[in-house]
N, C-alpha and C. Protein backbone atom coordinates (compact mmCIF):
# COMPACT_ATOMS: atom_id res chain seq x y z
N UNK A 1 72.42 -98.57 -218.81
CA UNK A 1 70.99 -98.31 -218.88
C UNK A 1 70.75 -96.80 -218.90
N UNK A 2 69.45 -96.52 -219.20
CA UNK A 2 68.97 -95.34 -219.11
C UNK A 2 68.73 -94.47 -217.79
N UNK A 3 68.96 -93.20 -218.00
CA UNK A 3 68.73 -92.59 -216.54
C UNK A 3 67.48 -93.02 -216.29
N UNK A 4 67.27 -92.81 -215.05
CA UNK A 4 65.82 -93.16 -214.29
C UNK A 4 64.54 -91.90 -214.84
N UNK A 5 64.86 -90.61 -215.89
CA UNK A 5 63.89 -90.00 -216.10
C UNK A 5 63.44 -90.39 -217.56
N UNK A 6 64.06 -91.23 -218.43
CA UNK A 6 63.91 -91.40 -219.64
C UNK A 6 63.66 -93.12 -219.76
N UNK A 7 63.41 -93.26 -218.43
CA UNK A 7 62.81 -94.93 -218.48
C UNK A 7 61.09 -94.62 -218.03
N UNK A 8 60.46 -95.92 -218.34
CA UNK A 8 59.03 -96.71 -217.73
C UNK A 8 59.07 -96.11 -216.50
N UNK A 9 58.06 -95.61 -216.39
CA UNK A 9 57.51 -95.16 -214.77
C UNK A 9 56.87 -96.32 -213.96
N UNK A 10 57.77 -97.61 -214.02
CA UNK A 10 57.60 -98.52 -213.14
C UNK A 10 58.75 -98.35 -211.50
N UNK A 11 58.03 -98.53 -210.89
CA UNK A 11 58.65 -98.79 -209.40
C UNK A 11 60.17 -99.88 -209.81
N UNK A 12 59.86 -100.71 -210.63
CA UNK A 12 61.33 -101.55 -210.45
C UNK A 12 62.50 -100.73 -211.26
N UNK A 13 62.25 -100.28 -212.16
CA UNK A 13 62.75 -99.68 -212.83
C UNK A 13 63.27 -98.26 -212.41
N UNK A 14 62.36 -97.17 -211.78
CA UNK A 14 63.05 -96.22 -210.90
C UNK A 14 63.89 -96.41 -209.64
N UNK A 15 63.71 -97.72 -209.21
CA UNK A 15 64.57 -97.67 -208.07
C UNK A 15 66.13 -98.04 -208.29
N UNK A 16 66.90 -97.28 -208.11
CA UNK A 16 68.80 -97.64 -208.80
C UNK A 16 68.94 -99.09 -208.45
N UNK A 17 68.63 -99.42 -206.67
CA UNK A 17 69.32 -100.69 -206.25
C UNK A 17 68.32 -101.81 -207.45
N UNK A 18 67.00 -101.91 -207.71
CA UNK A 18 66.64 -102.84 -208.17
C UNK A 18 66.89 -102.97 -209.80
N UNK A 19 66.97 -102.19 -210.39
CA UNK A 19 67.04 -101.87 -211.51
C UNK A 19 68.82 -102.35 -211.56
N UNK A 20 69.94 -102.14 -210.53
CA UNK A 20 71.27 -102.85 -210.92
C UNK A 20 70.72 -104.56 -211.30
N UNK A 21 70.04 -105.18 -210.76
CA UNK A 21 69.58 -106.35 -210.55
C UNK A 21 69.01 -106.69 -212.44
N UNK A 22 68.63 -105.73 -213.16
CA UNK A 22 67.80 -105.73 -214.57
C UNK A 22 68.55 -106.48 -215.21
N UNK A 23 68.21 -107.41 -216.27
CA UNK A 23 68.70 -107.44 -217.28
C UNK A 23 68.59 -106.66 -218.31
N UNK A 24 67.25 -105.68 -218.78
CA UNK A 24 67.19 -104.96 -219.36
C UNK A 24 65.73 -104.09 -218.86
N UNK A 25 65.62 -103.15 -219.69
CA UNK A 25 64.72 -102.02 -219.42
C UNK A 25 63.72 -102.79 -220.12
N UNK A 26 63.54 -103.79 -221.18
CA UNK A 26 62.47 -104.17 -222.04
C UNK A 26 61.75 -105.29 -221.06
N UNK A 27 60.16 -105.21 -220.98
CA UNK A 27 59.57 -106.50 -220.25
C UNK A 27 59.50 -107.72 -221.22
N UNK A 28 59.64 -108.71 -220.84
CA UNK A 28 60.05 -109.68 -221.86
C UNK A 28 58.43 -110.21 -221.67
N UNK A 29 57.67 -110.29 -220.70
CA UNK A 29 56.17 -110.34 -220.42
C UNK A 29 55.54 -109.49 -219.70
N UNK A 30 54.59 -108.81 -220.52
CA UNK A 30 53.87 -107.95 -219.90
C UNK A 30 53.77 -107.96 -218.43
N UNK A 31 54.01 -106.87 -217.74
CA UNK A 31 54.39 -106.49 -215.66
C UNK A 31 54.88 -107.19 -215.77
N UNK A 32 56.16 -107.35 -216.26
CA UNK A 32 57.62 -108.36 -215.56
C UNK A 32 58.76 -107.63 -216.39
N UNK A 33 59.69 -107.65 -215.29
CA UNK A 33 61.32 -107.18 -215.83
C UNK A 33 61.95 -108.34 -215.47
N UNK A 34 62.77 -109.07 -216.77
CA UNK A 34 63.77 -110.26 -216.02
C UNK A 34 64.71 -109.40 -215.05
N UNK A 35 64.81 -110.18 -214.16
CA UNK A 35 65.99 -109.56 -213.05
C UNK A 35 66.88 -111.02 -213.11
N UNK A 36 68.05 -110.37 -213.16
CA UNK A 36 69.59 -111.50 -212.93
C UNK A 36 70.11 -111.20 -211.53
N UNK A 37 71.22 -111.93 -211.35
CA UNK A 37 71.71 -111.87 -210.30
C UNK A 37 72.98 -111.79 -210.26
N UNK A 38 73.77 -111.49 -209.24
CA UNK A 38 75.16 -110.88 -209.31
C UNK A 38 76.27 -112.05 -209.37
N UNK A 39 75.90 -113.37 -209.25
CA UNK A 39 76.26 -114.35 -209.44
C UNK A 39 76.18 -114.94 -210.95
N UNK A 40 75.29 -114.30 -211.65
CA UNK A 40 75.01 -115.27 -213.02
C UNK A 40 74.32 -116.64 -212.51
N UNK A 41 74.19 -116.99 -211.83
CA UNK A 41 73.60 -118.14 -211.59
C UNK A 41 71.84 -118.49 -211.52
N UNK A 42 71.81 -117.61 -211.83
CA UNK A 42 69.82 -118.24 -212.44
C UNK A 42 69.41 -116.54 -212.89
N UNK A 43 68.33 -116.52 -213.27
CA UNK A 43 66.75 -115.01 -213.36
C UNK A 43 65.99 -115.65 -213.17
N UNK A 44 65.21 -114.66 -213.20
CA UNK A 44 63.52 -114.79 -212.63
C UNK A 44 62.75 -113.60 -213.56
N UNK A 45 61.37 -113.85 -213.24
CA UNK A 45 60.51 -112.38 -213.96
C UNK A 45 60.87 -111.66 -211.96
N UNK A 46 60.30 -110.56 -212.11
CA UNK A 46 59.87 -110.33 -210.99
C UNK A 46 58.65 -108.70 -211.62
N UNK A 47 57.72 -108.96 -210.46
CA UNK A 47 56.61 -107.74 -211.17
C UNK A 47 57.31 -106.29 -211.43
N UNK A 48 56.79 -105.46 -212.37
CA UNK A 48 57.44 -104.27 -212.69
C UNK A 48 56.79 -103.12 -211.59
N UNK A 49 55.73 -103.29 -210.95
CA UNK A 49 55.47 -102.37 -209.82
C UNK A 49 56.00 -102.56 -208.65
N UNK A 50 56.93 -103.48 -208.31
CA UNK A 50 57.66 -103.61 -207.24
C UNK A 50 59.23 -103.76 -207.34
N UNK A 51 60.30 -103.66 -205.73
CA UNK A 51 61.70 -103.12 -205.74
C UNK A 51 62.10 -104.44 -205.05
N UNK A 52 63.84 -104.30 -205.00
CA UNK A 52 64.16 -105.35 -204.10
C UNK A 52 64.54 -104.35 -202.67
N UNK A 53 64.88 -104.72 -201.86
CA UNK A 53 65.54 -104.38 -200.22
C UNK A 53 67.12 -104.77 -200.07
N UNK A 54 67.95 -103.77 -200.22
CA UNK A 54 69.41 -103.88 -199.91
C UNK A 54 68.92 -105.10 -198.37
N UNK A 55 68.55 -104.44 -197.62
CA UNK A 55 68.72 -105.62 -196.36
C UNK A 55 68.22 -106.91 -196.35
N UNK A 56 67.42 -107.50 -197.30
CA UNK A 56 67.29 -109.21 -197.79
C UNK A 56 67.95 -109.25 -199.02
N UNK A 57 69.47 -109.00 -199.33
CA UNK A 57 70.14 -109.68 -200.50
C UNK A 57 71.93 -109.59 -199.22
N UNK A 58 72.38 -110.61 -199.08
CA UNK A 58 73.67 -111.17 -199.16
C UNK A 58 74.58 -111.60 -200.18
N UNK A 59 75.92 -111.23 -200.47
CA UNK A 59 76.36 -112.17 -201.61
C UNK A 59 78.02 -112.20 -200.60
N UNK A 60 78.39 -113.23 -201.09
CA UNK A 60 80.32 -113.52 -200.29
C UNK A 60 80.72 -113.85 -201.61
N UNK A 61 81.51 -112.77 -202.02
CA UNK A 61 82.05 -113.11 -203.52
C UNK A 61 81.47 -113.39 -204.85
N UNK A 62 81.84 -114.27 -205.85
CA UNK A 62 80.67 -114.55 -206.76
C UNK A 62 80.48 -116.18 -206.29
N UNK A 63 80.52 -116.90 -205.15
CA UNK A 63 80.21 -118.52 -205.23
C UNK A 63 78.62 -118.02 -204.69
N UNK A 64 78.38 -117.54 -203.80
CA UNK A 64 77.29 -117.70 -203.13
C UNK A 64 76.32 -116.56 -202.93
N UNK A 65 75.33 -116.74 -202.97
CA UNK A 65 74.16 -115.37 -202.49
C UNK A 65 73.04 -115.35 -201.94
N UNK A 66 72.54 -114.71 -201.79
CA UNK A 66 70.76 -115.46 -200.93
C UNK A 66 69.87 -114.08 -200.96
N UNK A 67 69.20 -113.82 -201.68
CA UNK A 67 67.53 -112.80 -201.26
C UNK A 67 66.74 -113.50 -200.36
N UNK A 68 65.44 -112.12 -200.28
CA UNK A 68 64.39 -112.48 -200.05
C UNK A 68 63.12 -112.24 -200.63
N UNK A 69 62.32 -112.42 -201.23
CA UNK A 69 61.57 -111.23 -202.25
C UNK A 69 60.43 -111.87 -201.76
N UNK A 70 59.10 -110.69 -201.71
CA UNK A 70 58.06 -111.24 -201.33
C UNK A 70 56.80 -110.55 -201.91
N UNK A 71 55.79 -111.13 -202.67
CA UNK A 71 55.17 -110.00 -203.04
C UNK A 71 52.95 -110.31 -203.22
N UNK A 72 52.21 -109.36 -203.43
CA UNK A 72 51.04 -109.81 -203.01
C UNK A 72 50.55 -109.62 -204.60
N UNK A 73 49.83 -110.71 -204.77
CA UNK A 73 48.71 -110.43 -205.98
C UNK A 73 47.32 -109.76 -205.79
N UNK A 74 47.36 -108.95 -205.95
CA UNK A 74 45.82 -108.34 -205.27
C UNK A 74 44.86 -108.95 -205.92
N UNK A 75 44.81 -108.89 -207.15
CA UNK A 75 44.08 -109.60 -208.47
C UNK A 75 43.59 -111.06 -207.73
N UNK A 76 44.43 -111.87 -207.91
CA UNK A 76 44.02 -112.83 -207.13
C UNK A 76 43.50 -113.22 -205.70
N UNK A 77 44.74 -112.59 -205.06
CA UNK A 77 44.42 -112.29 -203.74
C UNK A 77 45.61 -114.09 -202.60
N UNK A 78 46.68 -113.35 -203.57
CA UNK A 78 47.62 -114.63 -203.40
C UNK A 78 48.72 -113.69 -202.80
N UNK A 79 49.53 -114.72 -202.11
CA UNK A 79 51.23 -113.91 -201.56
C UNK A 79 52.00 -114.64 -201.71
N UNK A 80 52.97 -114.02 -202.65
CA UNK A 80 53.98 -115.24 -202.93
C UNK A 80 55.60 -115.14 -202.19
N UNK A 81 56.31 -115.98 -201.95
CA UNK A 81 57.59 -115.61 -201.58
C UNK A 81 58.67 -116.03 -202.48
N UNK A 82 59.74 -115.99 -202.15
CA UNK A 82 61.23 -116.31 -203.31
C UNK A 82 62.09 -116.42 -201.71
């Protein structure tokens, strides 16, 4: 990927740890970056103004892993978790 000064001035995208998580720099839907996982075992969108937390992601090898992601819709006025 691109250095962090020649990318989107999104929060997911400047942050190194969340941005390892990218599948790519392109939003596949407008405020969303697919994010993968270090397992290969599923993606998700997740919003482009927000990061993940080294301290809610675990992984033991490639069988198993576990986040936590949590985030607020202001727009709506919803909170969602993962």
């Amino acid at each position: 990927m691109d250095q962090p000064n020649e990318l989107p001035n999104h929060r997911a995208i400047q942050d190194p740890y969340t941005r390892s998580f990218l599948v790519s720099t392109n939003e596949p839907e407008d405020g969303f970056y697919e994010m993968g996982t270090w397992t290969d075992a599923y993606s998700l969108y997740i919003p482009n103004d927000e990061k993940l937390d080294e301290t809610f992601y675990q992984k033991r090898k490639d069988y198993w892993e576990e986040f936590w992601y949590s985030w607020n819709d202001e727009d709506s006025n919803i909170s969602y978790s993962v």
